[in-house]
N, C-alpha and C. Protein backbone atom coordinates (compact mmCIF):
# COMPACT_ATOMS: atom_id res chain seq x y z
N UNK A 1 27.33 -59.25 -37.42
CA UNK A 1 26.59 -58.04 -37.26
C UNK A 1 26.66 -57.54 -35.83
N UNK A 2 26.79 -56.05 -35.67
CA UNK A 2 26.73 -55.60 -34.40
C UNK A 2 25.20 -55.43 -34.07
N UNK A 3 24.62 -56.04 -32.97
CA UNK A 3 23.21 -56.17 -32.59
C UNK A 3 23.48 -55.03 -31.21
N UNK A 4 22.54 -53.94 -31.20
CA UNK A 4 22.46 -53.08 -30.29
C UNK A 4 22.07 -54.16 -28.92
N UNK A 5 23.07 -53.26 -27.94
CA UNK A 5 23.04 -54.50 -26.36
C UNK A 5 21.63 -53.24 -26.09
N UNK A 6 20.79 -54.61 -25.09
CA UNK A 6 19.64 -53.92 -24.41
C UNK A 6 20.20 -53.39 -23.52
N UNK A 7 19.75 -52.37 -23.18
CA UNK A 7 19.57 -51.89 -21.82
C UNK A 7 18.83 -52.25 -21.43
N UNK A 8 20.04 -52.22 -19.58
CA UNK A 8 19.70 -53.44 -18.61
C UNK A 8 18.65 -52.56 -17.88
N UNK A 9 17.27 -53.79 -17.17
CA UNK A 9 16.55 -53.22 -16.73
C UNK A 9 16.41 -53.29 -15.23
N UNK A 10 16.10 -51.98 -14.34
CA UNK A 10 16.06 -52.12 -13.33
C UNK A 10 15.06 -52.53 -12.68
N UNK A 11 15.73 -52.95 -11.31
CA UNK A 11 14.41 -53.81 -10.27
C UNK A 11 13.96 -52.56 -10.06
N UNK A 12 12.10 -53.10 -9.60
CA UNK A 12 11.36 -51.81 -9.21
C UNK A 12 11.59 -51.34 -7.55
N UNK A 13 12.75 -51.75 -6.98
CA UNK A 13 13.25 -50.81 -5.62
C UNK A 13 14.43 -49.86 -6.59
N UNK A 14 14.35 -49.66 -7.65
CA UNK A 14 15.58 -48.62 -8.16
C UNK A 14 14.65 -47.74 -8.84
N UNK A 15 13.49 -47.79 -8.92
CA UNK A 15 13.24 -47.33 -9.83
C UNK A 15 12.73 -45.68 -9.50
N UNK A 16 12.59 -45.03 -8.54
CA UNK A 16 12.53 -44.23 -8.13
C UNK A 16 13.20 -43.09 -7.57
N UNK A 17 13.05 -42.23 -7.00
CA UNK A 17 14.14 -41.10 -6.89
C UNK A 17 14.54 -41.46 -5.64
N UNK A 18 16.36 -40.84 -5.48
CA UNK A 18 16.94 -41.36 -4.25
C UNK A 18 16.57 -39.73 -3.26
N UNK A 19 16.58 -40.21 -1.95
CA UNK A 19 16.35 -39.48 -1.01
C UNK A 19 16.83 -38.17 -1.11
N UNK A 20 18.30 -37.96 -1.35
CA UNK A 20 18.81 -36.89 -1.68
C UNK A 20 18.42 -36.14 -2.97
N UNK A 21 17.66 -36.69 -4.05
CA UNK A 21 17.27 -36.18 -5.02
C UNK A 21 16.19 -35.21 -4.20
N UNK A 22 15.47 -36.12 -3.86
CA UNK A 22 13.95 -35.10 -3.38
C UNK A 22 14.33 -33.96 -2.12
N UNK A 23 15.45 -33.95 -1.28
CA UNK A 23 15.77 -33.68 -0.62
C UNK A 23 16.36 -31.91 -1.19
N UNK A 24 17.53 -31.89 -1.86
CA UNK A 24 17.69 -30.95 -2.89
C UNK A 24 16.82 -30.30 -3.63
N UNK A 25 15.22 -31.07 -3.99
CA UNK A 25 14.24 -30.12 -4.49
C UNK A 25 13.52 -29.58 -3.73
N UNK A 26 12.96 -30.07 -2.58
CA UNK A 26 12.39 -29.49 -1.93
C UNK A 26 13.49 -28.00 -0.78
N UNK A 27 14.77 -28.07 -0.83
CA UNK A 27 15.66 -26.67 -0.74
C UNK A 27 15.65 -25.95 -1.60
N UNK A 28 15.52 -26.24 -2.66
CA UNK A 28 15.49 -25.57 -3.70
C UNK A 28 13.57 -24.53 -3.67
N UNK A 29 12.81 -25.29 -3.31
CA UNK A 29 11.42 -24.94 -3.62
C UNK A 29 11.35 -24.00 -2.28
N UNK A 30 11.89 -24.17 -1.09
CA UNK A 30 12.25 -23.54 0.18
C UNK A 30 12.68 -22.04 0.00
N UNK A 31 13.57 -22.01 -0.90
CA UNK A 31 14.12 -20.75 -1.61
C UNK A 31 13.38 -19.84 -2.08
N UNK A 32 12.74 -20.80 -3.22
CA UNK A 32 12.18 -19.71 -3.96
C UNK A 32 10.93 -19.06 -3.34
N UNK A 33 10.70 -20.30 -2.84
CA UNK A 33 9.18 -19.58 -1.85
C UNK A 33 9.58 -18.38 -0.75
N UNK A 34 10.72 -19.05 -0.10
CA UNK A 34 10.94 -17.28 0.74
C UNK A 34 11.09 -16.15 -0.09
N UNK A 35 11.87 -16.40 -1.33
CA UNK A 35 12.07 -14.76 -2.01
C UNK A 35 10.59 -14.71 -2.50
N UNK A 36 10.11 -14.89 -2.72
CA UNK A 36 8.65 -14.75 -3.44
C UNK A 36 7.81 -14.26 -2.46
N UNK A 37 8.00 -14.74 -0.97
CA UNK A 37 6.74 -14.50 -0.21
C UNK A 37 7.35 -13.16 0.57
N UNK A 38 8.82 -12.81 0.51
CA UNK A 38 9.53 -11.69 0.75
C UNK A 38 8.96 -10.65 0.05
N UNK A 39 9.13 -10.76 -1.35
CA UNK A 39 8.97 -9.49 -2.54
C UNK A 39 7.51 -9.17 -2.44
N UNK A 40 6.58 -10.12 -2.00
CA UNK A 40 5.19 -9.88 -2.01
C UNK A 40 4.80 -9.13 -0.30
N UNK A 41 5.30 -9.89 0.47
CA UNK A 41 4.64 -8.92 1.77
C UNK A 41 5.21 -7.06 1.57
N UNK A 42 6.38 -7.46 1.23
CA UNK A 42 7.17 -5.51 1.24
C UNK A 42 6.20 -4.93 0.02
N UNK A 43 6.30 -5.44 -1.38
CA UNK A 43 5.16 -4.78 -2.13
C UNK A 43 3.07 -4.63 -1.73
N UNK A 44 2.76 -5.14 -0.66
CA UNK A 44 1.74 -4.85 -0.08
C UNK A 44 1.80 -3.76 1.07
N UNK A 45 2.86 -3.51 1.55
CA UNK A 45 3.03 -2.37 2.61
C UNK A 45 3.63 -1.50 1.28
N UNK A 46 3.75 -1.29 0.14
CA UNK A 46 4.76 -0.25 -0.37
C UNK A 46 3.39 0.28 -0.93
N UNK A 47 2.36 -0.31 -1.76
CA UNK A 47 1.38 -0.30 -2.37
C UNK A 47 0.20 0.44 -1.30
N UNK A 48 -0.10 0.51 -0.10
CA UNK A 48 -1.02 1.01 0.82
C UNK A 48 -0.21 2.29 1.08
N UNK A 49 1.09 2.71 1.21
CA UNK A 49 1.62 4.14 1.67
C UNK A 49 1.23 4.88 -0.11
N UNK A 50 2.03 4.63 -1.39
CA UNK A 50 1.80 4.99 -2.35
C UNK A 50 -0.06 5.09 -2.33
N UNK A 51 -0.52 4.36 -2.07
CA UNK A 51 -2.14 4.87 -2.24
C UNK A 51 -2.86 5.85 -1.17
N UNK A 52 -2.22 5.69 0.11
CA UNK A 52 -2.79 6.84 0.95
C UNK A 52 -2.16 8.19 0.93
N UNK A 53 -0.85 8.19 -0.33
CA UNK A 53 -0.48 9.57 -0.33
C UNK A 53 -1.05 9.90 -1.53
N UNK A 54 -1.59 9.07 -2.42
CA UNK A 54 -2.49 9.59 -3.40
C UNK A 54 -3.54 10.19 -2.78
N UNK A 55 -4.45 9.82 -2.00
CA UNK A 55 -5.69 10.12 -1.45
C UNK A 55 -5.34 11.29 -0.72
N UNK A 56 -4.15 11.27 0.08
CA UNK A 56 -4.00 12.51 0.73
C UNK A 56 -3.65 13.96 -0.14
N UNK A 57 -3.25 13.62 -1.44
CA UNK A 57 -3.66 14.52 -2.42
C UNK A 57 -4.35 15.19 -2.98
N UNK A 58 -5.13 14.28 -3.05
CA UNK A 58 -6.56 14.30 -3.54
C UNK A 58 -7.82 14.81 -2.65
N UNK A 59 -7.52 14.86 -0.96
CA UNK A 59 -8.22 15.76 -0.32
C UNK A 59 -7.52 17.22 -0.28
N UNK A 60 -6.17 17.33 -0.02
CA UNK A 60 -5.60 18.35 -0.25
C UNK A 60 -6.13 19.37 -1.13
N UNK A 61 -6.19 18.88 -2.46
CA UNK A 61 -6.63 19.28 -3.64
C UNK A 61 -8.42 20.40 -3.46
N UNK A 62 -9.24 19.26 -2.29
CA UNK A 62 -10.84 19.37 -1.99
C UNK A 62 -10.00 20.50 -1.24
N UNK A 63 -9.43 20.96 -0.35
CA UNK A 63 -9.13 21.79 1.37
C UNK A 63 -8.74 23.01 0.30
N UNK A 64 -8.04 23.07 -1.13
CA UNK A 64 -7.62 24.06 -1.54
C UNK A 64 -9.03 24.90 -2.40
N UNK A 65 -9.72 23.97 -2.86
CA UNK A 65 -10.98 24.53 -3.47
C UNK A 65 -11.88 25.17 -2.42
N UNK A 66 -11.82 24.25 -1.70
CA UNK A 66 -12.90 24.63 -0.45
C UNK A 66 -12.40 26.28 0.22
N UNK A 67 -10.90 26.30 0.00
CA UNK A 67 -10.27 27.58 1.27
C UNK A 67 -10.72 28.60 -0.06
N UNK A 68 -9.93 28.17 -1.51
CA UNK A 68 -10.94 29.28 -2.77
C UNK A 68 -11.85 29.76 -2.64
N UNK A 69 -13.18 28.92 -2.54
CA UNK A 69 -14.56 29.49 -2.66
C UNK A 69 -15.40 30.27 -1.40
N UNK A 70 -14.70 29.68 -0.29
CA UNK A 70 -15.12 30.12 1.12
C UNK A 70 -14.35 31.63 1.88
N UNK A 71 -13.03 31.58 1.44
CA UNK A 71 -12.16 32.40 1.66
C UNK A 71 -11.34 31.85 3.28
N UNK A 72 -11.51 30.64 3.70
CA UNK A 72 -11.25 30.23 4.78
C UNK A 72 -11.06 28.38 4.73
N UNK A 73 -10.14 27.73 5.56
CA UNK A 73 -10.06 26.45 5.59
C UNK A 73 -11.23 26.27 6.46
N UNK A 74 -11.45 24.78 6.18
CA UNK A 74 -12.81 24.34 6.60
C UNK A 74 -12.25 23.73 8.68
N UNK A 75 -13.11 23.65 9.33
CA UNK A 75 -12.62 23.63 10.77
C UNK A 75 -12.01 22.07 10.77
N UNK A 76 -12.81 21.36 9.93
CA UNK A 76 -12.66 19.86 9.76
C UNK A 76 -12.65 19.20 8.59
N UNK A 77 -12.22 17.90 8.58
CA UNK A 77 -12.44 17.35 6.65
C UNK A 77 -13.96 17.10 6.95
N UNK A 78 -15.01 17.03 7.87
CA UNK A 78 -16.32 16.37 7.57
C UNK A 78 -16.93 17.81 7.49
N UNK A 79 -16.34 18.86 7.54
CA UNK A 79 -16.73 20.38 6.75
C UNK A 79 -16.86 20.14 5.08
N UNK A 80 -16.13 19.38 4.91
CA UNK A 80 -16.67 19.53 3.00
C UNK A 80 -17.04 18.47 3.01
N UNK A 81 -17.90 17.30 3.53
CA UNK A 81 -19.10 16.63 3.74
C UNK A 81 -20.38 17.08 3.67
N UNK A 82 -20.31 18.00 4.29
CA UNK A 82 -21.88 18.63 4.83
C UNK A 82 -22.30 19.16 3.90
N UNK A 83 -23.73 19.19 3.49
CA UNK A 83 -24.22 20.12 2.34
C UNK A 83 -25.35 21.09 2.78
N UNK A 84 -24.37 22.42 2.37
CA UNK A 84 -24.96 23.78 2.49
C UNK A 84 -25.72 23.95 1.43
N UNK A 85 -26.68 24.56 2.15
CA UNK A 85 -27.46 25.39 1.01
C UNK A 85 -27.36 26.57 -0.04
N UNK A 86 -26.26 26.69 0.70
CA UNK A 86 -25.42 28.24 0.33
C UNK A 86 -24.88 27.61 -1.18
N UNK A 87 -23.84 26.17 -1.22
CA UNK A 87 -22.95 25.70 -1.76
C UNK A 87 -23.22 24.97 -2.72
N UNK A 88 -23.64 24.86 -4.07
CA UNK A 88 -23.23 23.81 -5.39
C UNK A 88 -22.41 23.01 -5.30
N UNK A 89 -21.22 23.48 -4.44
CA UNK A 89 -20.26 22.84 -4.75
C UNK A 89 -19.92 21.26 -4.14
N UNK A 90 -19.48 20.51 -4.83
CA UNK A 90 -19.25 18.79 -4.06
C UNK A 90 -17.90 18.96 -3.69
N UNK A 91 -17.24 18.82 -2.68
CA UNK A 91 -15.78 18.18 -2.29
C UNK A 91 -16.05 16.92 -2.22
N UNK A 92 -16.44 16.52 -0.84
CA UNK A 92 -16.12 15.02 -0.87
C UNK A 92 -17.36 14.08 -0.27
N UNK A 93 -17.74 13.08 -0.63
CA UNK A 93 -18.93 12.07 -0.43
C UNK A 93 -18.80 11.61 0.88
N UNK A 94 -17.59 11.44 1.56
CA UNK A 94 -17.59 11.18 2.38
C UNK A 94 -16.19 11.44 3.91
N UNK A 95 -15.98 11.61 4.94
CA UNK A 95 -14.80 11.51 5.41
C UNK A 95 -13.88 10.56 5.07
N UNK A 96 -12.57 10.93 4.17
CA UNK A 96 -11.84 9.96 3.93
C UNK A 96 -11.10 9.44 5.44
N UNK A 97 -10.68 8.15 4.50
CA UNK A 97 -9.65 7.35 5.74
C UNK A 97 -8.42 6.72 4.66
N UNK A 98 -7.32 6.62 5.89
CA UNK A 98 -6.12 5.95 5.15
C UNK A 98 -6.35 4.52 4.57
N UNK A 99 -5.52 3.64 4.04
CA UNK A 99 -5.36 2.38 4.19
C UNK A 99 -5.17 1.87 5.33
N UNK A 100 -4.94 2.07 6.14
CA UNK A 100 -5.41 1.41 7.78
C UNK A 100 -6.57 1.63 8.14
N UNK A 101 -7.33 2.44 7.87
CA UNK A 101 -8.53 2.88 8.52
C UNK A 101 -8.50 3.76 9.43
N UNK A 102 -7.53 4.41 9.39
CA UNK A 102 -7.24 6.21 10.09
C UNK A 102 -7.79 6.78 9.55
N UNK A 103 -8.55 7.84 9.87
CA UNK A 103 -8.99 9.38 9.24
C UNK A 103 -7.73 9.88 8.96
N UNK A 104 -8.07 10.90 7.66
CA UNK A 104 -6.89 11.65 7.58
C UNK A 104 -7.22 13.04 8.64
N UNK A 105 -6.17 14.00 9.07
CA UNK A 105 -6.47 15.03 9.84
C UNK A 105 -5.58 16.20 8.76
N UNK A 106 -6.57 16.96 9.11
CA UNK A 106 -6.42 18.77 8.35
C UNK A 106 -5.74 18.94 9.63
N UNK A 107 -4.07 19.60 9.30
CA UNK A 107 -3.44 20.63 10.28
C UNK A 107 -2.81 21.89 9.42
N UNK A 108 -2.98 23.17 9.90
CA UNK A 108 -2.67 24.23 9.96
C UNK A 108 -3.80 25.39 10.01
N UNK A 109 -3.67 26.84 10.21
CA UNK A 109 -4.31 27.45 10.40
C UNK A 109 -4.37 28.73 9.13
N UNK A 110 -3.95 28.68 8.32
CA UNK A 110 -4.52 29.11 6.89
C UNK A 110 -4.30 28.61 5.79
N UNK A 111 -5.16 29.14 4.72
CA UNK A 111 -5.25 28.29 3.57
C UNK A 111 -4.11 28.59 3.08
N UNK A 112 -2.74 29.32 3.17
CA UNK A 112 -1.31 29.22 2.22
C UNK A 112 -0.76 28.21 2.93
N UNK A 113 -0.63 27.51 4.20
CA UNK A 113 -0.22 26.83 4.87
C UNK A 113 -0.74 26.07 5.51
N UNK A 114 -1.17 24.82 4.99
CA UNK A 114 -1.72 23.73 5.67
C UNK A 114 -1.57 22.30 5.34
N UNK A 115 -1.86 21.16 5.92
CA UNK A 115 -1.32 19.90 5.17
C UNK A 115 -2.88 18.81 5.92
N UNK A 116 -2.78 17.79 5.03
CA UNK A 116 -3.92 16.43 5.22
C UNK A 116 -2.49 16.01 5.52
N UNK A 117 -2.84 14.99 6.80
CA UNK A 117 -1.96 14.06 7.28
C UNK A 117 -2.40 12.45 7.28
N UNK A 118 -2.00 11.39 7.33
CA UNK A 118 -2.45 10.22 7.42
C UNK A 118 -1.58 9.95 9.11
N UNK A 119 -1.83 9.06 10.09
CA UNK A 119 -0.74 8.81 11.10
C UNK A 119 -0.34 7.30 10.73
N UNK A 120 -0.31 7.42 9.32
CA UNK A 120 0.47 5.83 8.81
C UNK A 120 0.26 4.48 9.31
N UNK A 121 1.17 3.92 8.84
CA UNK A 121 1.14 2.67 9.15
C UNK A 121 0.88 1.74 10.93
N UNK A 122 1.41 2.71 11.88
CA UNK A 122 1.31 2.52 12.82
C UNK A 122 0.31 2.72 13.64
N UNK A 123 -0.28 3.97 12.53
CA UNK A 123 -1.86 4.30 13.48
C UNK A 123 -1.38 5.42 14.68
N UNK A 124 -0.31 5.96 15.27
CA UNK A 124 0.22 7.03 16.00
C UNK A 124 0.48 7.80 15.71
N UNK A 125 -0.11 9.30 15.93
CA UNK A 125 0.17 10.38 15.27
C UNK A 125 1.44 11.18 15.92
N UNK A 126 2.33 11.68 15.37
CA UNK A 126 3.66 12.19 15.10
C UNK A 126 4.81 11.70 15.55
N UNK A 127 4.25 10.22 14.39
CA UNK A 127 5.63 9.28 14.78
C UNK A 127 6.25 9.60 12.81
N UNK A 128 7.44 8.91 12.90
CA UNK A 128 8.09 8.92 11.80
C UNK A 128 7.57 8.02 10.73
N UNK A 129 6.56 7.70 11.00
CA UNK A 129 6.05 6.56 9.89
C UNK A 129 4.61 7.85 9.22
N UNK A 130 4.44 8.96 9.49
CA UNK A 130 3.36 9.85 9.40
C UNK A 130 3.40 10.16 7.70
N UNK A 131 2.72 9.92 7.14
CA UNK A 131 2.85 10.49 5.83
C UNK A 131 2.02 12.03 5.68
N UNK A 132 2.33 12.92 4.33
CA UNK A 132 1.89 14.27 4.81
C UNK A 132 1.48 14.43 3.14
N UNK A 133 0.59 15.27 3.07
CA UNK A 133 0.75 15.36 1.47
C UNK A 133 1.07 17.26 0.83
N UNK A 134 2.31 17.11 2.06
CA UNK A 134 2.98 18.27 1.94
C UNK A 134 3.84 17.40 0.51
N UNK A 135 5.04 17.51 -0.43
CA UNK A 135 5.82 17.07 -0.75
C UNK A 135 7.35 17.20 0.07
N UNK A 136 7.70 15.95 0.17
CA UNK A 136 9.13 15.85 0.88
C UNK A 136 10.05 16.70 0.29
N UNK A 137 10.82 17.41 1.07
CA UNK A 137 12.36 17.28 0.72
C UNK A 137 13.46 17.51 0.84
N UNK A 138 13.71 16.63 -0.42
CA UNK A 138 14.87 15.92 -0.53
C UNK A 138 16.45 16.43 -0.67
């Protein structure tokens, strides 16, 4: 009769992983952690510009109602803060700010032509990092 041979058993100094095993996983885990911690810092700076040009919309939107009902842009954004007696109307609860914690700034001098600015990421106003909630273009 053929009797199945045991397998031979190892001493317990074999029995564990060789240096180069663990060595190769932990390059391997090196990897993935940089692309991972890559894709995540750029999607946290991509995610704060996409949301302060929402907002800068969205006051835009207040500066165009406000120039409607008044017949004039307001001198400041903490102009559609203030509550007149004159006015029903709500723009905004409060002076907005960017995702940095910039105020946004009202520039131009009539209501067909004017823009909410953020001074971006850098916090310096009329550098190339300035977002506008004019639309770009392209």
């Amino acid at each position: 009769m053929n009797r199945p041979q045991p397998t031979p058993r190892r001493h317990p100094a074999e029995a564990g992983f060789t240096l180069v095993e663990i060595m190769v996983v932990i390059v391997i885990l090196g990897l993935l952690a940089t692309l991972v911690a890559k894709n995540v810092i750029g999607a946290s700076d991509e995610a704060r510009i996409k949301t302060t040009l929402s907002n800068l919309k969205q006051v835009h939107d207040c500066v165009t109602s406000y120039a409607t009902e008044k017949g004039k842009l307001p001198s400041s954004l903490e102009e559609l803060t203030s509550d007149e007696a004159q006015s029903k109307t709500w723009y905004l609860a409060e002076v907005p700010v960017d995702a940095w914690d910039n105020p946004f700034q009202l520039r131009g001098d009539n209501k067909r032509d004017f823009e909410v600015t953020s001074n971006g990421p850098d916090g310096i106003e009329n550098t190339e990092d300035d977002l506008s909630s004019r639309k770009k273009k392209e």
